[in-house]
C-alpha atoms as a PDB file:
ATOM      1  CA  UNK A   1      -1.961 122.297 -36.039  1.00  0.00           C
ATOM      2  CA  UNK A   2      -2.038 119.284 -38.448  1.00  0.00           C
ATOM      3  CA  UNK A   3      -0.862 115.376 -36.627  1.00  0.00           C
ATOM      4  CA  UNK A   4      -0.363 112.173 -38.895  1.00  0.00           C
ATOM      5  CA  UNK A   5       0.435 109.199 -37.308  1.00  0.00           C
ATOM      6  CA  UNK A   6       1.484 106.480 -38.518  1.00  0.00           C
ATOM      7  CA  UNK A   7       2.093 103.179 -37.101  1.00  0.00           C
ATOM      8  CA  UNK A   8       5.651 101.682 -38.197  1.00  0.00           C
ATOM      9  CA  UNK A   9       5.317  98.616 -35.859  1.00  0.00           C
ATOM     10  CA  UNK A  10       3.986  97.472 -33.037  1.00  0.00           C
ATOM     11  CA  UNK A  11       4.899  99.728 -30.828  1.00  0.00           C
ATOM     12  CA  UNK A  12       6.789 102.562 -33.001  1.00  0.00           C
ATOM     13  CA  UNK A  13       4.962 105.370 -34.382  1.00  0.00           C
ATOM     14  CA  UNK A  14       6.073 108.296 -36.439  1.00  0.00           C
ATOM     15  CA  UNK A  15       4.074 111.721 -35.923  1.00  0.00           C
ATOM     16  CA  UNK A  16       4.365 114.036 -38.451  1.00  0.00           C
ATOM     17  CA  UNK A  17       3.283 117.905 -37.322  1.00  0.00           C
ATOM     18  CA  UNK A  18       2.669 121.035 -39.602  1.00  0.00           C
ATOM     19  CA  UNK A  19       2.012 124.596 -37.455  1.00  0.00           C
ATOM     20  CA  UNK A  20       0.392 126.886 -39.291  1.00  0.00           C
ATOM     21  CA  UNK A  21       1.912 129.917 -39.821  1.00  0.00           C
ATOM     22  CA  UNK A  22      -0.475 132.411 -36.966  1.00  0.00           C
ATOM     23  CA  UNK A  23       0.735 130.136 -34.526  1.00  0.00           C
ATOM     24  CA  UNK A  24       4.596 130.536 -35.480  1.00  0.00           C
ATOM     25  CA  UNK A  25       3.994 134.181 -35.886  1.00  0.00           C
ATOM     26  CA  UNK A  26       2.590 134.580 -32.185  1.00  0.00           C
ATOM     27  CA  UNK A  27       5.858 132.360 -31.065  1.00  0.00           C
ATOM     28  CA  UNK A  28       8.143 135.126 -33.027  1.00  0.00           C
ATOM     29  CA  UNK A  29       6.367 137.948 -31.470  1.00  0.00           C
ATOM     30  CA  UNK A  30       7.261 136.142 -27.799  1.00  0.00           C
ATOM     31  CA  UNK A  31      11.008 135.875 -28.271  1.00  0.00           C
ATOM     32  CA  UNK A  32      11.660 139.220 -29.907  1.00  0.00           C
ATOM     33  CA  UNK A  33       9.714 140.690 -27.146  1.00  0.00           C
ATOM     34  CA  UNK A  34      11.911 138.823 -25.007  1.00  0.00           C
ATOM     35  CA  UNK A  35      15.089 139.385 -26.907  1.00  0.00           C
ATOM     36  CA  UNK A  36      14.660 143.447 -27.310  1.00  0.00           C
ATOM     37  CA  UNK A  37      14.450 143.763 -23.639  1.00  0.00           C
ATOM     38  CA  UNK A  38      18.234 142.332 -23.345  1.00  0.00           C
ATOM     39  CA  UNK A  39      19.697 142.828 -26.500  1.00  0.00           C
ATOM     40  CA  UNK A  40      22.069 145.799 -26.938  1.00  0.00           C
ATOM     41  CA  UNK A  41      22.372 147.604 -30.816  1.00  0.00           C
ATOM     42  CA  UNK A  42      24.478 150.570 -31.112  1.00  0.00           C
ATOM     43  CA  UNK A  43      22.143 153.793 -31.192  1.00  0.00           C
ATOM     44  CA  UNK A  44      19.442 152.756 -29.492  1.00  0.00           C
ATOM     45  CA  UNK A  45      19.002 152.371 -25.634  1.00  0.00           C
ATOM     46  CA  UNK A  46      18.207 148.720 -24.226  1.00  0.00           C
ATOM     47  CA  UNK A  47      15.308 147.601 -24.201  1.00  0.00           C
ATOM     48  CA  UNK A  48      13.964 150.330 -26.988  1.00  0.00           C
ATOM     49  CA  UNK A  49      15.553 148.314 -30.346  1.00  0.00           C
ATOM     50  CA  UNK A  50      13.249 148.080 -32.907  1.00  0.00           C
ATOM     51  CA  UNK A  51      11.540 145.183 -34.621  1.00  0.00           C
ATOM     52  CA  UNK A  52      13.175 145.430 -37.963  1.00  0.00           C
ATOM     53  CA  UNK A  53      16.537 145.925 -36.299  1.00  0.00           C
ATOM     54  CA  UNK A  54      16.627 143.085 -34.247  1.00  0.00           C
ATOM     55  CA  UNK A  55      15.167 140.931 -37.269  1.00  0.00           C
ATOM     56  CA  UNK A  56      18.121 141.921 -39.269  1.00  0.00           C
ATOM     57  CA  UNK A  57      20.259 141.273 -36.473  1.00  0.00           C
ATOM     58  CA  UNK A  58      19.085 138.383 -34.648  1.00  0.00           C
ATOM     59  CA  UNK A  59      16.881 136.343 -37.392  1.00  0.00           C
ATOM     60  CA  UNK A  60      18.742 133.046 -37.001  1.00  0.00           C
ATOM     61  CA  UNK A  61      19.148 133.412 -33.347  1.00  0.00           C
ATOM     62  CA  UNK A  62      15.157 134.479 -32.776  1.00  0.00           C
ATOM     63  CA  UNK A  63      14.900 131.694 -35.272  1.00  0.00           C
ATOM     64  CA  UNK A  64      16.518 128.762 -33.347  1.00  0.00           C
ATOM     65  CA  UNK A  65      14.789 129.838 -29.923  1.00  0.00           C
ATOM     66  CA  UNK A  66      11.469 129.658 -31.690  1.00  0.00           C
ATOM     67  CA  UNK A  67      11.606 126.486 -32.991  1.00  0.00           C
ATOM     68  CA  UNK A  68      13.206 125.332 -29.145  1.00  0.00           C
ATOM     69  CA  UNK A  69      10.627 126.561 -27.979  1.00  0.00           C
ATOM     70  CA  UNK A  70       7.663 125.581 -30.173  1.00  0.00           C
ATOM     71  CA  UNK A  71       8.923 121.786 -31.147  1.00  0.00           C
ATOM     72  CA  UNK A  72       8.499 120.545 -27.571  1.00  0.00           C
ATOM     73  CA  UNK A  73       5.173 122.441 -27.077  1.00  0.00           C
ATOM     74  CA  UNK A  74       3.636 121.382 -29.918  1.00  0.00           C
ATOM     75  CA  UNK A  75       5.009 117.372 -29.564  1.00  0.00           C
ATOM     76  CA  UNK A  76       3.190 117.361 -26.165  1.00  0.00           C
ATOM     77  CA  UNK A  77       0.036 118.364 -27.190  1.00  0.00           C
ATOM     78  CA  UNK A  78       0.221 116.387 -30.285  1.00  0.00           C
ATOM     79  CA  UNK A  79       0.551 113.095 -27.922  1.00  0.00           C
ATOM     80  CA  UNK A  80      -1.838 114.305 -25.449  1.00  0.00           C
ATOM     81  CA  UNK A  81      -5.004 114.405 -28.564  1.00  0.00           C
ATOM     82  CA  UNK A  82      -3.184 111.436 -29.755  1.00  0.00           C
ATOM     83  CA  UNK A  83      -3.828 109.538 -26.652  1.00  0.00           C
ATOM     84  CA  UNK A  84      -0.440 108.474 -26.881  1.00  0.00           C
ATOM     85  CA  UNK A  85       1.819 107.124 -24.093  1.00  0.00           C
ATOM     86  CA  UNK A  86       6.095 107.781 -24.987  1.00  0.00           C
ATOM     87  CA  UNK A  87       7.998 105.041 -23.534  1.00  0.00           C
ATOM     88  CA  UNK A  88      11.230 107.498 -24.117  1.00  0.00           C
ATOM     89  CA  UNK A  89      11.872 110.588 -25.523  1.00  0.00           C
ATOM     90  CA  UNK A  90      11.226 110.950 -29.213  1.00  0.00           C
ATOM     91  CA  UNK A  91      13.790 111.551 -31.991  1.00  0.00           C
ATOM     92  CA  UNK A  92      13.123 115.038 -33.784  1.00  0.00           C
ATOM     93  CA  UNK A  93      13.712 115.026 -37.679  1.00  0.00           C
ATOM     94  CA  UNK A  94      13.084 116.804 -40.846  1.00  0.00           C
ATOM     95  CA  UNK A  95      12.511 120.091 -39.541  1.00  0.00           C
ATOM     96  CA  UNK A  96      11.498 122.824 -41.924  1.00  0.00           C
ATOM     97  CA  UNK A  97      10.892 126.157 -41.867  1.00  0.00           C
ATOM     98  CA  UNK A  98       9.431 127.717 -44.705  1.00  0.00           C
ATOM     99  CA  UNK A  99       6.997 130.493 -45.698  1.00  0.00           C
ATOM    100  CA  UNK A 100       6.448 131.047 -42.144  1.00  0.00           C
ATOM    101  CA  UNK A 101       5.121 127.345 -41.328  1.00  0.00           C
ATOM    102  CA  UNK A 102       6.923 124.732 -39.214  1.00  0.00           C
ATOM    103  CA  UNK A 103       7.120 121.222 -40.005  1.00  0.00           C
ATOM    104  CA  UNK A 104       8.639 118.396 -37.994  1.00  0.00           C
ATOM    105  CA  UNK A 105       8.668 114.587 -37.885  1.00  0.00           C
ATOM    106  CA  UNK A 106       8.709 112.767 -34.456  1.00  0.00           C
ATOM    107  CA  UNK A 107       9.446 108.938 -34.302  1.00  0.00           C
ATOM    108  CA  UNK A 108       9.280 107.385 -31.070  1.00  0.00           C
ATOM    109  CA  UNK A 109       8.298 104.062 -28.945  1.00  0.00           C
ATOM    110  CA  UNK A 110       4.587 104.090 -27.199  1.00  0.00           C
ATOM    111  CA  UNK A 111       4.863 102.008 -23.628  1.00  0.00           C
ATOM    112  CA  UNK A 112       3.876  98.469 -24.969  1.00  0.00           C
ATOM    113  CA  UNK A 113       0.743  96.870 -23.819  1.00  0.00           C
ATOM    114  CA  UNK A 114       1.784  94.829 -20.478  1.00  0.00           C
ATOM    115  CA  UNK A 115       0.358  91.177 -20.102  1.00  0.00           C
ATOM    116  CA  UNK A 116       0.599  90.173 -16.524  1.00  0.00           C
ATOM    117  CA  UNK A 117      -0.787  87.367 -14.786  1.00  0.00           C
ATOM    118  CA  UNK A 118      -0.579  85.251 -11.284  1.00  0.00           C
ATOM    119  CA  UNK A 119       1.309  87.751  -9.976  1.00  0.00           C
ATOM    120  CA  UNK A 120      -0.078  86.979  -6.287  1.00  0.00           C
ATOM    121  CA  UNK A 121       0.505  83.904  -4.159  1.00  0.00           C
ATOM    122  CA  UNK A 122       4.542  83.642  -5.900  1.00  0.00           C
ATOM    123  CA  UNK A 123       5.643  80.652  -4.539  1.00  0.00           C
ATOM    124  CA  UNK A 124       9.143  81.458  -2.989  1.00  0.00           C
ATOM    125  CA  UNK A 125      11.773  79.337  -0.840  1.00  0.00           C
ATOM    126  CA  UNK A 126      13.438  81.463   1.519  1.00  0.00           C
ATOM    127  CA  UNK A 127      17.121  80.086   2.095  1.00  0.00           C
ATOM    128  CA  UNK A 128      18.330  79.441   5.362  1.00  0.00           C
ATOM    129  CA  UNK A 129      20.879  82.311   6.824  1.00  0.00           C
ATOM    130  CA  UNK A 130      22.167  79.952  10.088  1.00  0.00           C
ATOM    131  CA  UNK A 131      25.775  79.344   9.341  1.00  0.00           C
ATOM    132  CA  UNK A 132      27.213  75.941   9.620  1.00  0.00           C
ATOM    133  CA  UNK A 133      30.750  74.984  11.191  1.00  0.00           C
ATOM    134  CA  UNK A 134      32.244  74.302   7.945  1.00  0.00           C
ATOM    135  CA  UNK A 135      31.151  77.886   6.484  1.00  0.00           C
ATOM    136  CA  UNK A 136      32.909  79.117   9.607  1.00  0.00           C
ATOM    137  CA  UNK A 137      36.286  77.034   9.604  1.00  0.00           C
ATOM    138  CA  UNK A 138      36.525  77.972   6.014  1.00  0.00           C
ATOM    139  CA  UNK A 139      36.607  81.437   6.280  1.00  0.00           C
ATOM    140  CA  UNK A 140      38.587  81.428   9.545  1.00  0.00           C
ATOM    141  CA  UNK A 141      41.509  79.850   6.649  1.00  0.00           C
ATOM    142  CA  UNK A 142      40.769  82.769   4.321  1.00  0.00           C
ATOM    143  CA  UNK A 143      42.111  84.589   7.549  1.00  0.00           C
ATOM    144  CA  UNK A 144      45.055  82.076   7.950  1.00  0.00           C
ATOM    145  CA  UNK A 145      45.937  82.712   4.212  1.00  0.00           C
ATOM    146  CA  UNK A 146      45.921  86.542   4.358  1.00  0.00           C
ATOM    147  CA  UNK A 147      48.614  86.664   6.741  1.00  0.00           C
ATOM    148  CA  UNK A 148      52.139  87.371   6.043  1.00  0.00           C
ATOM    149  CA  UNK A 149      54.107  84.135   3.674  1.00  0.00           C
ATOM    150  CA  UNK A 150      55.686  81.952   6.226  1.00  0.00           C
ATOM    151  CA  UNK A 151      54.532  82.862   9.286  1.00  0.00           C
ATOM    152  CA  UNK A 152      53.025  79.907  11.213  1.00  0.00           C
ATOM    153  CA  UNK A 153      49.155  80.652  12.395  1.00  0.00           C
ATOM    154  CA  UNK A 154      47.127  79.111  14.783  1.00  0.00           C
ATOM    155  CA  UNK A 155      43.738  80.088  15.075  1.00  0.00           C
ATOM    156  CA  UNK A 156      43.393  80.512  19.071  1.00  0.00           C
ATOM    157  CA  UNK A 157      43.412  83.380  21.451  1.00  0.00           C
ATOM    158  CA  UNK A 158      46.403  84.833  20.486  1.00  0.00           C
ATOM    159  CA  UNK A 159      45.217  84.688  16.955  1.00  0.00           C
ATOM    160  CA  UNK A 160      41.801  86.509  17.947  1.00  0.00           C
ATOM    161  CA  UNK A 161      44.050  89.321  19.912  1.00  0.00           C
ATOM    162  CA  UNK A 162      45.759  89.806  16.722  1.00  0.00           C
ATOM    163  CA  UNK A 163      42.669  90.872  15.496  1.00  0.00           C
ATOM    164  CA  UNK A 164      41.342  93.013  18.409  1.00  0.00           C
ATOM    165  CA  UNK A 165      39.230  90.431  20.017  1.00  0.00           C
ATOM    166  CA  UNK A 166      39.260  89.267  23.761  1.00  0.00           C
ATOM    167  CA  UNK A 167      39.220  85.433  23.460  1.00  0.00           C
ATOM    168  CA  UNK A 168      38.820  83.320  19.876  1.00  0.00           C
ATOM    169  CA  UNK A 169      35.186  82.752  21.204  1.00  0.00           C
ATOM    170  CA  UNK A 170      34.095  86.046  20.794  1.00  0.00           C
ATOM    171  CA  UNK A 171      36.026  86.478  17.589  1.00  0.00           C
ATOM    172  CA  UNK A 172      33.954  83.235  16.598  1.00  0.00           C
ATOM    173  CA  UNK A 173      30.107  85.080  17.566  1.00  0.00           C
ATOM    174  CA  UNK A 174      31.316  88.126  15.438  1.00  0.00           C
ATOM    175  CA  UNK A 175      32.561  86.613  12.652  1.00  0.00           C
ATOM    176  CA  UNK A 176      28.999  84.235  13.081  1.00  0.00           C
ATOM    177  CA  UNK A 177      26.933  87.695  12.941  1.00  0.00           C
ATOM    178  CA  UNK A 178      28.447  89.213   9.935  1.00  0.00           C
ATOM    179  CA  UNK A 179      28.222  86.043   8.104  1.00  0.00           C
ATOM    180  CA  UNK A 180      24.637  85.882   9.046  1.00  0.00           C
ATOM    181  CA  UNK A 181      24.328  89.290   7.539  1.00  0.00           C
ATOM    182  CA  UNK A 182      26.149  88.447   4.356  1.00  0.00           C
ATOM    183  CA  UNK A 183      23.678  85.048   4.332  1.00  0.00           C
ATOM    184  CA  UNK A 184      20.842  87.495   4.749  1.00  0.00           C
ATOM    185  CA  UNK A 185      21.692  90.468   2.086  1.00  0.00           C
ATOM    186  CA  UNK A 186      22.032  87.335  -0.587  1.00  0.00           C
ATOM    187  CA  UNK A 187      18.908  85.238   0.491  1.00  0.00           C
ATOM    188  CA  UNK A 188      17.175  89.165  -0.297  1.00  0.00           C
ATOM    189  CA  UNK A 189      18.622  89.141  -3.788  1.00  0.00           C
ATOM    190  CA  UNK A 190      17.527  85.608  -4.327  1.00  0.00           C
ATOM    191  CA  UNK A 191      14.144  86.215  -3.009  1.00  0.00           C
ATOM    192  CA  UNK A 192      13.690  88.936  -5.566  1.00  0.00           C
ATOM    193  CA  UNK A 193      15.392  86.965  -8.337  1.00  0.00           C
ATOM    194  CA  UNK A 194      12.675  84.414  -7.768  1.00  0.00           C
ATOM    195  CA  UNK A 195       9.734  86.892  -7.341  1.00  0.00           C
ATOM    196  CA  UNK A 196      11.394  88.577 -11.029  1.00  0.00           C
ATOM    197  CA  UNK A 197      12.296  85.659 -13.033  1.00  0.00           C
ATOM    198  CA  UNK A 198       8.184  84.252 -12.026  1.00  0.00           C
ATOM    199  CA  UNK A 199       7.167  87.633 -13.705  1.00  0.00           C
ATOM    200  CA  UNK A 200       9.155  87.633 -16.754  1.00  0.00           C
ATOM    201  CA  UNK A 201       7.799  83.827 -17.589  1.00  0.00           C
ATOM    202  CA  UNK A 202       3.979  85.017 -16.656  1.00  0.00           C
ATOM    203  CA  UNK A 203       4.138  88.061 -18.610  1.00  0.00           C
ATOM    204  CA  UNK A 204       4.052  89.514 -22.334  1.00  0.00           C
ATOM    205  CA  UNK A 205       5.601  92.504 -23.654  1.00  0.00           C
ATOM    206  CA  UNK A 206       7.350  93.670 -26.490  1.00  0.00           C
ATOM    207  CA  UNK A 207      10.482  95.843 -25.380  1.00  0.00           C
ATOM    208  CA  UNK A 208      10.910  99.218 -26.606  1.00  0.00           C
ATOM    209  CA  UNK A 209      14.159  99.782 -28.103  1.00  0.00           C
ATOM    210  CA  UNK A 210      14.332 103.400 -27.295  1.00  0.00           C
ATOM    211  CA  UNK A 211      14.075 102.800 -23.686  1.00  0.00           C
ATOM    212  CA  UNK A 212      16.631  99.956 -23.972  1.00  0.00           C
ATOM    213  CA  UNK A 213      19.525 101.585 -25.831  1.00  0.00           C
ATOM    214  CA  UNK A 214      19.104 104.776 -23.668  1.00  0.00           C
ATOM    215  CA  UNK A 215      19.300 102.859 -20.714  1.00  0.00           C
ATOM    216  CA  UNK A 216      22.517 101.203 -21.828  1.00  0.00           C
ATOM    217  CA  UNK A 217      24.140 104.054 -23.097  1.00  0.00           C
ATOM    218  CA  UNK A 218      23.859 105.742 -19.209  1.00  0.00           C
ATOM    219  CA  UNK A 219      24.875 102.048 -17.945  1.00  0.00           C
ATOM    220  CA  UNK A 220      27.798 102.028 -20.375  1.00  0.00           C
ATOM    221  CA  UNK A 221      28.998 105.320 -19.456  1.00  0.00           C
ATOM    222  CA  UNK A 222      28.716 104.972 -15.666  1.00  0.00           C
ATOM    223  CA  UNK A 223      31.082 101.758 -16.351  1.00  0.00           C
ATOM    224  CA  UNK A 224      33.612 104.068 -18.327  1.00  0.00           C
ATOM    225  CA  UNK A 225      33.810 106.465 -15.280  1.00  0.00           C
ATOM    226  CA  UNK A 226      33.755 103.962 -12.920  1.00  0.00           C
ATOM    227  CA  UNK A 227      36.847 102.461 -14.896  1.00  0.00           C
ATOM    228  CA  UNK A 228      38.554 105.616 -15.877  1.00  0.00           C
ATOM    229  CA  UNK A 229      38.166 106.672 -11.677  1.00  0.00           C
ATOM    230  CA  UNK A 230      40.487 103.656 -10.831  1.00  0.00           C
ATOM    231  CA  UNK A 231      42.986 105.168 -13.686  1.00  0.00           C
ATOM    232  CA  UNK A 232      42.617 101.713 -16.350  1.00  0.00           C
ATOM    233  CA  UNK A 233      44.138 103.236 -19.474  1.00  0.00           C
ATOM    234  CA  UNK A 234      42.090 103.697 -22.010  1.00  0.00           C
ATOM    235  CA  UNK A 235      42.804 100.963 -24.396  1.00  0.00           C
ATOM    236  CA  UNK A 236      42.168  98.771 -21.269  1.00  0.00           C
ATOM    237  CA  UNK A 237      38.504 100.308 -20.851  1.00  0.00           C
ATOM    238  CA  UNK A 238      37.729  99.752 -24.196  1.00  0.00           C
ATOM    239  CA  UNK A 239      38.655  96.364 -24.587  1.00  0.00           C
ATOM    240  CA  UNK A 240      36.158  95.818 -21.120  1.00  0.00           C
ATOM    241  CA  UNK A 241      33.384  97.478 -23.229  1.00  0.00           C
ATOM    242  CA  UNK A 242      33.722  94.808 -25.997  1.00  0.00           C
ATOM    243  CA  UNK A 243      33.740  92.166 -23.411  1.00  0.00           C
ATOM    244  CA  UNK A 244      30.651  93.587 -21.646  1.00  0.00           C
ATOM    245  CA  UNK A 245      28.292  94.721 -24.252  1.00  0.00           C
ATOM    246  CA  UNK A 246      26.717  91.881 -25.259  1.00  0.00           C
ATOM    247  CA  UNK A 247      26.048  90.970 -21.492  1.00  0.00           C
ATOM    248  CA  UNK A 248      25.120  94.275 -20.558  1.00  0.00           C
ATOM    249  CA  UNK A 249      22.144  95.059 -23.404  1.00  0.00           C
ATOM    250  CA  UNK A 250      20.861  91.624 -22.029  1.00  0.00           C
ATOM    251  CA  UNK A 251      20.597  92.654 -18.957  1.00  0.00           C
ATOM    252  CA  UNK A 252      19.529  96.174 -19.622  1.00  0.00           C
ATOM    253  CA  UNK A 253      16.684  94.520 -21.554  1.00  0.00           C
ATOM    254  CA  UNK A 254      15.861  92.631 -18.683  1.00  0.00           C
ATOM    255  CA  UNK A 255      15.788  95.025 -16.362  1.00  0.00           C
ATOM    256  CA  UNK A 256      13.386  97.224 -18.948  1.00  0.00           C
ATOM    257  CA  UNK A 257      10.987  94.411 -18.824  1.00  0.00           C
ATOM    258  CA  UNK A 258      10.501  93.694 -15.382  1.00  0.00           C
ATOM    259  CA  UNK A 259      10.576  97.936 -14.484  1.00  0.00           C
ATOM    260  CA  UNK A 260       7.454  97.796 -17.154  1.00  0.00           C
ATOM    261  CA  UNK A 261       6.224  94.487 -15.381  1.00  0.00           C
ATOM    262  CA  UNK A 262       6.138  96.076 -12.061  1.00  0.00           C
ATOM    263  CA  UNK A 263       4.754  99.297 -13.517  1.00  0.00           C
ATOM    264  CA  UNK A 264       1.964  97.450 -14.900  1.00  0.00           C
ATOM    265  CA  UNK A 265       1.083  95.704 -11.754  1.00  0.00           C
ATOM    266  CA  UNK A 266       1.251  99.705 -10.122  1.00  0.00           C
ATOM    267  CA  UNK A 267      -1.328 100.358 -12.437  1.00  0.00           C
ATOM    268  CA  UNK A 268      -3.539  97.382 -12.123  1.00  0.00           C
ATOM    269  CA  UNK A 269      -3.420  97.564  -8.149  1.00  0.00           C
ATOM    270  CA  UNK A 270      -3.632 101.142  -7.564  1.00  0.00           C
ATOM    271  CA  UNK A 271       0.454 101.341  -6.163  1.00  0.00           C
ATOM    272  CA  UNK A 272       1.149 105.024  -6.179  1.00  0.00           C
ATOM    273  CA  UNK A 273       4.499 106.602  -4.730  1.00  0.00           C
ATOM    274  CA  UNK A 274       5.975 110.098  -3.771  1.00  0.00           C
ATOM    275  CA  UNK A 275       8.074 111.717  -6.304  1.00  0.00           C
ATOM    276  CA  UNK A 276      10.489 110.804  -4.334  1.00  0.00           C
ATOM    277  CA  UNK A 277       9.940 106.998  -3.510  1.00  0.00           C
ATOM    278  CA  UNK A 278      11.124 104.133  -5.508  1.00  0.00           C
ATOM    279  CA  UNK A 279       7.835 102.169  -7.783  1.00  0.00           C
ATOM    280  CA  UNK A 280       9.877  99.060  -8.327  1.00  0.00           C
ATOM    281  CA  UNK A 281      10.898  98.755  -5.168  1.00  0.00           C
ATOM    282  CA  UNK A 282       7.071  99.565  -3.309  1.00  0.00           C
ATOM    283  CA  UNK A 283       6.022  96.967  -6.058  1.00  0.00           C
ATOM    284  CA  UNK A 284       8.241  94.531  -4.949  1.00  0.00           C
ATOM    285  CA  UNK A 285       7.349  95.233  -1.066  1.00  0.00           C
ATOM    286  CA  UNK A 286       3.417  94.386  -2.116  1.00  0.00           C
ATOM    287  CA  UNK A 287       4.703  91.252  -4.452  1.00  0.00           C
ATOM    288  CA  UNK A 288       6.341  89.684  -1.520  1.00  0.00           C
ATOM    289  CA  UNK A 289       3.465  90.155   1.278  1.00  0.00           C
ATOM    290  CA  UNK A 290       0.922  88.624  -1.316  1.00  0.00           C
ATOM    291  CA  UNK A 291       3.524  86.031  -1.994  1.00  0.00           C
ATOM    292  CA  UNK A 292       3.442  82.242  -0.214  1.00  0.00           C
ATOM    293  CA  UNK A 293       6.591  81.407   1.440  1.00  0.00           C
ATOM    294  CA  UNK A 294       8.565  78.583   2.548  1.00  0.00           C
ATOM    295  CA  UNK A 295      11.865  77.600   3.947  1.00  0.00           C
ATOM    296  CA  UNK A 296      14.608  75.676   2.040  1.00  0.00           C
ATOM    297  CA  UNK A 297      16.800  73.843   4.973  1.00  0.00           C
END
């Protein structure tokens, strides 16, 4: 098997691989072996076709499964003696079969080379969660305005019945406890925000495109679904998409950044996870013990 590579940028590379023709041969000899034990010709019992028949019968078919079969096979070895690292999966062109020797062309993104630094001792401000009286009295008139139009409300007892509460005060400690939850769930986010957006400044990368458009493509069409589920017409959901798309590759491309980020830090710290677990996520977990923390009143 013959490999050129050749660099395009800084991260894209084109491969360009030529199987000899033994090697195609052995791959032919594989799927009609495979194909005479389930194909059925007229005259002959299954299983006991022979060769020539099923090569005038089946030589596109025996065709396409060889070269399914043999492009993937061959790519990954081709990267493996390359020492290459995909950062997505490659785009097949220019294949050609001819005189009994395959030829393909693979262009692709490598994983870009990851700068990180100071990514221990992140200096984060955790926000308070206690929730003041004026949080509270403002939601308890989101409640006043969600009752029925003209309907006089008082927030006492009575109100806190109306709700399925004993007395106002304990009506008051629940609605204290979510919001302390709510407070909570955010301050998380922010945390993270701060622990990400430190990362993104301290670290160099260029961004494979590959990765990027894929990723927005599968973001794009979860939004469709999502969008098409709650029955917007059409015209509706496309119009969204034009509003979005700008907004959403940024973000996508942010997101592919810090996912590389954190993989990098994996790497340099030894992080491994279950095929199950989540990287970012066990990345993030070591980020924030290493990190130094104070509180914002």
């Amino acid at each position: 098997m013959k490999i050129a590579v050749k660099k395009l940028d800084a991260i894209r590379r084109e491969l360009k691989f030529e199987v000899p023709r033994d090697r195609v041969l052995r791959k032919f000899d594989k799927v009609y072996d495979e194909l005479g034990k389930v194909a059925k010709v007229k005259g002959f019992r299954q299983g006991k076709v022979p060769r020539h028949i099923l090569e005038s019968q089946h030589a596109r078919l025996a065709q396409e499964e060889v070269l399914k079969e043999l492009i993937p096979e061959v790519y990954d070895e081709g990267i493996q003696k390359e020492n290459i690292q995909p950062a997505d999966l490659p785009e097949i062109l220019d294949v050609n079969f001819k005189e009994g020797v395959v030829t393909f062309t693979a262009k692709l993104d490598i994983k870009p080379e990851v700068k990180v630094s100071e990514y221990k001792k992140i200096k984060i401000a955790r926000k308070s969660s206690a929730v003041t009286e004026e949080e509270i009295n403002k939601t308890l008139e989101v409640f006043k305005k969600n009752q029925p139009e003209g309907k006089e409300i008082t927030i006492d007892d009575a109100f806190a019945h109306g709700l399925g509460f004993p007395s106002l005060e304990e009506f008051r400690k629940t609605l204290v406890r979510q919001m302390e939850l709510d407070k909570d769930r955010h301050n998380r986010i922010d945390i993270e925000n701060q622990v990400v957006e430190h990362l993104l400044k301290k670290a160099k990368l260029a961004t494979p495109p590959s990765l990027v458009k894929r990723q927005f493509e599968r973001r794009l069409e979860e939004i469709r679904r999502r969008l098409a589920a709650q029955k917007f017409p059409a015209a509706d959901i496309q119009k969204k998409e034009e509003e979005i798309r700008k907004e959403l590759e940024e973000a996508v491309e942010r997101d592919v950044r810090i996912y590389l980020v954190l993989e990098k830090i994996a790497e340099l710290e030894n992080i491994s996870v279950d095929k199950n677990d989540n990287l970012a996520a066990k990345v993030m977990e070591f980020l924030l013990k290493e990190a130094e923390w104070s509180n914002e009143a």
